[in-house]
C-alpha atoms as a PDB file:
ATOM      1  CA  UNK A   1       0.000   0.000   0.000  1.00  0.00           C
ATOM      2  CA  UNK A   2       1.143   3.486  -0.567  1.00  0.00           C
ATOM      3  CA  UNK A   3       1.569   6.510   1.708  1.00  0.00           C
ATOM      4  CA  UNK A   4      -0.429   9.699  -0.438  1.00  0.00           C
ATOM      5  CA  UNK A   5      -0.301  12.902  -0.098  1.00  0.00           C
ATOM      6  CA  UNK A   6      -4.211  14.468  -0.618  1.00  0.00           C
ATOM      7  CA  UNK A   7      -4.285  18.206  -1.444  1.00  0.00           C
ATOM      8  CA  UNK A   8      -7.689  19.840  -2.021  1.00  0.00           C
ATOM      9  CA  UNK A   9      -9.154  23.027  -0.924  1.00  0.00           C
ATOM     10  CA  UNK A  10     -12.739  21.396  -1.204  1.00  0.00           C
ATOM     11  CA  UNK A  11     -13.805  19.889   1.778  1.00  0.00           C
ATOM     12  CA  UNK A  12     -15.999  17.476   0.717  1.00  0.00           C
ATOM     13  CA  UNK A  13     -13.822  15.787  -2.329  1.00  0.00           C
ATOM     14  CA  UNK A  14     -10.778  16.043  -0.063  1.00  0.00           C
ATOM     15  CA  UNK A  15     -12.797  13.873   2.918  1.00  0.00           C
ATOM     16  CA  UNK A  16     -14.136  11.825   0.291  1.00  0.00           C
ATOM     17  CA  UNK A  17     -11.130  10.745  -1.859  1.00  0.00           C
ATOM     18  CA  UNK A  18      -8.978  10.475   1.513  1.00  0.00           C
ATOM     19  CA  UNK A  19     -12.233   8.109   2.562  1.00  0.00           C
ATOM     20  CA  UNK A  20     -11.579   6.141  -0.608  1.00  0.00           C
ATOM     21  CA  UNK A  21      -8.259   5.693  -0.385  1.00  0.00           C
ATOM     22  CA  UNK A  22      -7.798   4.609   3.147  1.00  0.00           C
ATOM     23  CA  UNK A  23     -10.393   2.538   2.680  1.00  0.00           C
ATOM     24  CA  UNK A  24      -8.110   0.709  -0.193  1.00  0.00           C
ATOM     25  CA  UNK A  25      -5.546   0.360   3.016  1.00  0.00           C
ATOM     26  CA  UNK A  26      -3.699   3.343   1.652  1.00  0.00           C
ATOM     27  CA  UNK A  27      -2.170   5.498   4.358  1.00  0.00           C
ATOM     28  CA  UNK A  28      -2.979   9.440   3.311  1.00  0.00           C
ATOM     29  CA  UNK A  29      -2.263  12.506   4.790  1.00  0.00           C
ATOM     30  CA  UNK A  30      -4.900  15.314   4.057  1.00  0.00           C
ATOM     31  CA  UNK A  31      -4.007  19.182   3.293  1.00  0.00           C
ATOM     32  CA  UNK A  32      -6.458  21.407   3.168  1.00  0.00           C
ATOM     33  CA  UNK A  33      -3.962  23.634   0.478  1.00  0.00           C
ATOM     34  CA  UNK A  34      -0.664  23.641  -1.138  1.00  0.00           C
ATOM     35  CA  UNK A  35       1.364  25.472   1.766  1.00  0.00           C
ATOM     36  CA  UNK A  36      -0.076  22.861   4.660  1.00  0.00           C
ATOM     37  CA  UNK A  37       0.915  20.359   2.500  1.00  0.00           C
ATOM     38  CA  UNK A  38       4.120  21.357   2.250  1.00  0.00           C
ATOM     39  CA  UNK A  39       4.274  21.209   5.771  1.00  0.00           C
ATOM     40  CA  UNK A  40       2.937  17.686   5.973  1.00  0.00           C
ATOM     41  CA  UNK A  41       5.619  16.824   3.152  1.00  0.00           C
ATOM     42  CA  UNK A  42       8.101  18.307   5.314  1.00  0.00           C
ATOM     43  CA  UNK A  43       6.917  16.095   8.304  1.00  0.00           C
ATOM     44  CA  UNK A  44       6.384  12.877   6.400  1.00  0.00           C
ATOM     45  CA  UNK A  45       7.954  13.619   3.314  1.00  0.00           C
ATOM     46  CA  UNK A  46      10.496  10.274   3.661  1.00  0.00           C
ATOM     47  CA  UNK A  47       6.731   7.827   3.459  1.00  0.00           C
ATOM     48  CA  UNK A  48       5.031   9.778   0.790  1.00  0.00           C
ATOM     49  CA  UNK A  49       5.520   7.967  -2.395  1.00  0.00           C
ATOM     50  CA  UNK A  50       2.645   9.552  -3.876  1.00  0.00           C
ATOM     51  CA  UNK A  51       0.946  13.057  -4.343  1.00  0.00           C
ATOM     52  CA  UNK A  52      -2.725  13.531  -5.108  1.00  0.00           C
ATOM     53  CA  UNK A  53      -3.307  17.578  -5.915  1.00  0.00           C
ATOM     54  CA  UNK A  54      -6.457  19.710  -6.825  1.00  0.00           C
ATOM     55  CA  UNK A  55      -4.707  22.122  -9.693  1.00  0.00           C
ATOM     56  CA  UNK A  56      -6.439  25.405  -8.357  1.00  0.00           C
ATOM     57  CA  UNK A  57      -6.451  26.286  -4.831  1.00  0.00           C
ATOM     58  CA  UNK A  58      -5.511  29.560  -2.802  1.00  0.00           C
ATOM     59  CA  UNK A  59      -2.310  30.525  -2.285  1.00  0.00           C
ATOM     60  CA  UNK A  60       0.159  27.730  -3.418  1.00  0.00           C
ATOM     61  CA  UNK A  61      -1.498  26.219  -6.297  1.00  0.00           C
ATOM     62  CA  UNK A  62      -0.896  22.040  -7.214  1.00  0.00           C
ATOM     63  CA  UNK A  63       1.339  23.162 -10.107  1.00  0.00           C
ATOM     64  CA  UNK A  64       3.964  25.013  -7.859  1.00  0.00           C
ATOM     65  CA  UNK A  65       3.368  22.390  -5.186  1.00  0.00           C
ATOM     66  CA  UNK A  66       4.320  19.474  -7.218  1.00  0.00           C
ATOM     67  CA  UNK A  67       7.518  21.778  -8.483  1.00  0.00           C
ATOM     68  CA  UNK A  68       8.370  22.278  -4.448  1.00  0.00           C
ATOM     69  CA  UNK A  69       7.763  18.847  -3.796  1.00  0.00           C
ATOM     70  CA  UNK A  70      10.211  17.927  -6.314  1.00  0.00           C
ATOM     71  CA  UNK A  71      13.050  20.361  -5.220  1.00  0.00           C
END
């Protein structure tokens, strides 16, 4: 199983596709936008082998989060 990063600023998709997942037996981690998931990559960045991103949100967008994630 994989350890997934979930960013979303939606609510309701974010709960949802973290419900889905976990219920796979996926471990994820849920940010509610790109900066607090930079801080969950910084916390648990070494288990995430996977990063799940809604393109548009406030702020740090998925784009530049996948492009900090990968520095």
């Amino acid at each position: 199983m994989a350890t997934i990063l979930l960013a979303d600023d939606d609510a309701a998709m974010r709960d949802f596709v973290k419900r889905a997942l976990s219920s796979e037996g996926h471990t994820v981690y849920a940010a509610g936008d790109g900066t607090e998931a930079l801080m969950l990559l910084d916390t648990h960045g070494a288990a995430i082998g996977v990063i799940v991103t809604d393109l548009d949100m406030p702020g740090l967008d998925g784009i530049s989060l996948a492009k900090e994630a990968r520095a």
